[in-house]
Protein backbone atom coordinates (compact mmCIF):
# COMPACT_ATOMS: atom_id res chain seq x y z
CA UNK A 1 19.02 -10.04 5.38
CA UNK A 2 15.58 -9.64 6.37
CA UNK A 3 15.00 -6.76 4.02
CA UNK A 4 16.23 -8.72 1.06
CA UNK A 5 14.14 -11.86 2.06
CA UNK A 6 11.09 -9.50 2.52
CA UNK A 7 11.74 -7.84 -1.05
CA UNK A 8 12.19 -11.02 -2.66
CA UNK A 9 8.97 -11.89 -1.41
CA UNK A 10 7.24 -8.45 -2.44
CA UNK A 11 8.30 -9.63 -5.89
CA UNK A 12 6.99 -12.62 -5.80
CA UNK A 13 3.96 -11.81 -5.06
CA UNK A 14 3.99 -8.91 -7.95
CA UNK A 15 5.24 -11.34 -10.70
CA UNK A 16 2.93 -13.65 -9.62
CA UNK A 17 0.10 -11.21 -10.11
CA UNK A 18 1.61 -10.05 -13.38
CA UNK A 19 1.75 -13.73 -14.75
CA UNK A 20 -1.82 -14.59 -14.51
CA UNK A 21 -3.02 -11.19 -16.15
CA UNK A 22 -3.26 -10.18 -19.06
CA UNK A 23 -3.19 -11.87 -22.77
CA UNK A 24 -1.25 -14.43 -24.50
CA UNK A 25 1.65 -12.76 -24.38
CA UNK A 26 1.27 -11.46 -21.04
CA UNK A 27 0.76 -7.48 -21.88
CA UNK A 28 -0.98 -5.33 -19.41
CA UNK A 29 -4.74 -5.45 -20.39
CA UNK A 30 -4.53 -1.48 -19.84
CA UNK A 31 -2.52 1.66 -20.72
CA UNK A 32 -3.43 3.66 -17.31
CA UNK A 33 -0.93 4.17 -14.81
CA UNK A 34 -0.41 5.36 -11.21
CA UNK A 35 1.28 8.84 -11.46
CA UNK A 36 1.79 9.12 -7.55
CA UNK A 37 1.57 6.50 -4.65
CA UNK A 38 2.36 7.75 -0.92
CA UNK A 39 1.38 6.68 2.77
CA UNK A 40 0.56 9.66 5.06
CA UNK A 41 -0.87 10.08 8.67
CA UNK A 42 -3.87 11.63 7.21
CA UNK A 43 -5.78 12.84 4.56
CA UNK A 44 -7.15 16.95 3.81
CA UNK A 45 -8.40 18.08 1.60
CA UNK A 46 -8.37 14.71 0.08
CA UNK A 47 -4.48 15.22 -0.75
CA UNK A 48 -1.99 13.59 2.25
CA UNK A 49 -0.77 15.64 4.66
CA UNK A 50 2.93 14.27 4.99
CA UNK A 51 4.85 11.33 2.60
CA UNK A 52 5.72 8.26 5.30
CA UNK A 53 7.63 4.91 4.54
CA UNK A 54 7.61 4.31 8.77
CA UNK A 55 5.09 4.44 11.61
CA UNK A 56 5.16 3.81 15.30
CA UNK A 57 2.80 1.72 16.43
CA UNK A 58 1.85 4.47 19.04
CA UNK A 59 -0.09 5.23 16.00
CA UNK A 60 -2.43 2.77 14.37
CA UNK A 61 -3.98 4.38 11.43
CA UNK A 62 -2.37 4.95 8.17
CA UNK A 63 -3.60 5.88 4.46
CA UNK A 64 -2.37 4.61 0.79
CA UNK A 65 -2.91 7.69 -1.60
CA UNK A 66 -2.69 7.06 -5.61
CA UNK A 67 -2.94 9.38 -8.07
CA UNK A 68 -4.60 7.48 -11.71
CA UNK A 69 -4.13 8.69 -15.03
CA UNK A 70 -6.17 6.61 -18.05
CA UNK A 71 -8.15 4.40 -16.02
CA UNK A 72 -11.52 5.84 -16.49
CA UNK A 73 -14.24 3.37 -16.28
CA UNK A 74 -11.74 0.08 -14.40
CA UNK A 75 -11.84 -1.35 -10.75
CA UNK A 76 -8.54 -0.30 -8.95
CA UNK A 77 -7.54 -2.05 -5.32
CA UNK A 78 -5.53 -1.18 -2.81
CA UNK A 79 -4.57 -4.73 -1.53
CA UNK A 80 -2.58 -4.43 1.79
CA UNK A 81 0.10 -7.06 2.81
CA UNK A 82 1.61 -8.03 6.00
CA UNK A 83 3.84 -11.08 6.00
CA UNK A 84 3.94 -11.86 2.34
CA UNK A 85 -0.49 -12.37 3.08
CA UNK A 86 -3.22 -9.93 2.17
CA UNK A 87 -5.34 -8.64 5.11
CA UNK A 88 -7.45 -6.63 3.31
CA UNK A 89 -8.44 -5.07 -0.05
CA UNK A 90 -9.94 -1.57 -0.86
CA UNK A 91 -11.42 -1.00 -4.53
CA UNK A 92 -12.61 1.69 -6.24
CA UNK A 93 -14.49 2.72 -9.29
CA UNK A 94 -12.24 5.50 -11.60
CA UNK A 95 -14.96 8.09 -12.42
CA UNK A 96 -11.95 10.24 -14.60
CA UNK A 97 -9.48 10.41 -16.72
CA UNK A 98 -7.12 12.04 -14.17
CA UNK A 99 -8.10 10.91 -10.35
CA UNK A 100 -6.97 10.35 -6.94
CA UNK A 101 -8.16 7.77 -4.18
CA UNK A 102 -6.98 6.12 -0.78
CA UNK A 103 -7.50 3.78 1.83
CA UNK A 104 -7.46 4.03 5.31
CA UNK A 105 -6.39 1.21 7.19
CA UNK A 106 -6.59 0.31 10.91
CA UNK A 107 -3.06 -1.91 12.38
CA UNK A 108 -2.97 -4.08 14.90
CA UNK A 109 -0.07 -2.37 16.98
CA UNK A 110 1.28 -5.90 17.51
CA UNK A 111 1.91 -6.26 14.02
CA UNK A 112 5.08 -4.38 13.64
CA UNK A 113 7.88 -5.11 10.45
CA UNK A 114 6.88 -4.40 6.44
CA UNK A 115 3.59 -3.76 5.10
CA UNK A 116 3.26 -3.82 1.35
CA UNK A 117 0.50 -2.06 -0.81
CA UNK A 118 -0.13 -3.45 -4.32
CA UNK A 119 -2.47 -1.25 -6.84
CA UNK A 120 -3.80 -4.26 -8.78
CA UNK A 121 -6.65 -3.67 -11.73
CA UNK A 122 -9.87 -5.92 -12.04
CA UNK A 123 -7.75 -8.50 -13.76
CA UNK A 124 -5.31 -8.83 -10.99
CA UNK A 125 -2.62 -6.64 -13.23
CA UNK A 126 -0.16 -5.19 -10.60
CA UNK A 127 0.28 -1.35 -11.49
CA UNK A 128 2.51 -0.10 -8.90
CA UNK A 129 4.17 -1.73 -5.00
CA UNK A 130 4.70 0.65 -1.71
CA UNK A 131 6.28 -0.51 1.04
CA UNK A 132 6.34 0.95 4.72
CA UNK A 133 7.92 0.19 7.94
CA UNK A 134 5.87 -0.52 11.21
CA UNK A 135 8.09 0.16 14.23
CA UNK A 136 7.40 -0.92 18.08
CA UNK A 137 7.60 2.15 20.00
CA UNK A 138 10.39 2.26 22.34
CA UNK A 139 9.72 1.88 25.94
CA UNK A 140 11.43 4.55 28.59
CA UNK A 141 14.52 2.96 30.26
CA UNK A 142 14.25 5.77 32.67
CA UNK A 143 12.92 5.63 36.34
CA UNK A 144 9.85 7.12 36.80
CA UNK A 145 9.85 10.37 39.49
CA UNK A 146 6.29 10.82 39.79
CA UNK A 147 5.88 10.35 43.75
């Protein structure tokens, strides 16, 4: 129940970014896309080393990767989301035709549950929505034998 309230609200927030961009008619202002969106553990090479929709929070970092095609020229964010709010918001400048970018982001390890990445454009036109899992680490039920 809490995944379909939490989806719901990931809509929401993407419709609600989609219906004041735009024209008239409400048509993307742009014909670019996002060919490849992934969160990883890290970054080489500038490629991600692994494709993650969870995370313990014995880890904090994590990294939003997005591959652009026919953006050349426009402002792309990364706008992160925890609870339905934004906490923070990455752009970038597309330099190519064909190009990739991420964002590194730090968690609070108390902030566990979905986290939601929207790739918006200057005009606030969502292009794609990723959504990962935090998860509490568990804690060891069993006694300790260190003396």
């Amino acid at each position: 129940m809490r995944t379909l309230a939490f989806i719901i609200s990931a809509l929401s927030i993407a419709l609600s970014l989609h219906a004041t961009a735009g024209d008239e008619e409400n048509t993307p202002p742009i014909v670019g896309h996002v060919d490849k969106a992934v969160f990883s553990s890290g970054i080489s090479n500038r490629q991600p080393v692994d494709d993650i929709v969870t995370l313990k929070n014995s880890r904090n970092v994590i990294y939003y990767y997005t591959e652009l095609s026919n953006l050349k020229g426009r402002k792309i964010s990364h706008a992160w989301y925890y609870q339905g709010k934004e906490t923070s918001k990455v752009t970038f400048v597309v330099g190519a035709s064909q190009q990739s970018v991420y964002s590194k982001k730090t968690l609070d390890r108390r902030h566990t549950g979905k986290w939601m990445v929207i790739v918006v454009d200057e005009s606030g036109w969502a292009l794609k929505a990723s959504v990962f899992q935090y998860l509490a680490t568990q804690k060891s039920t069993k006694p300790s034998t260190a003396q």
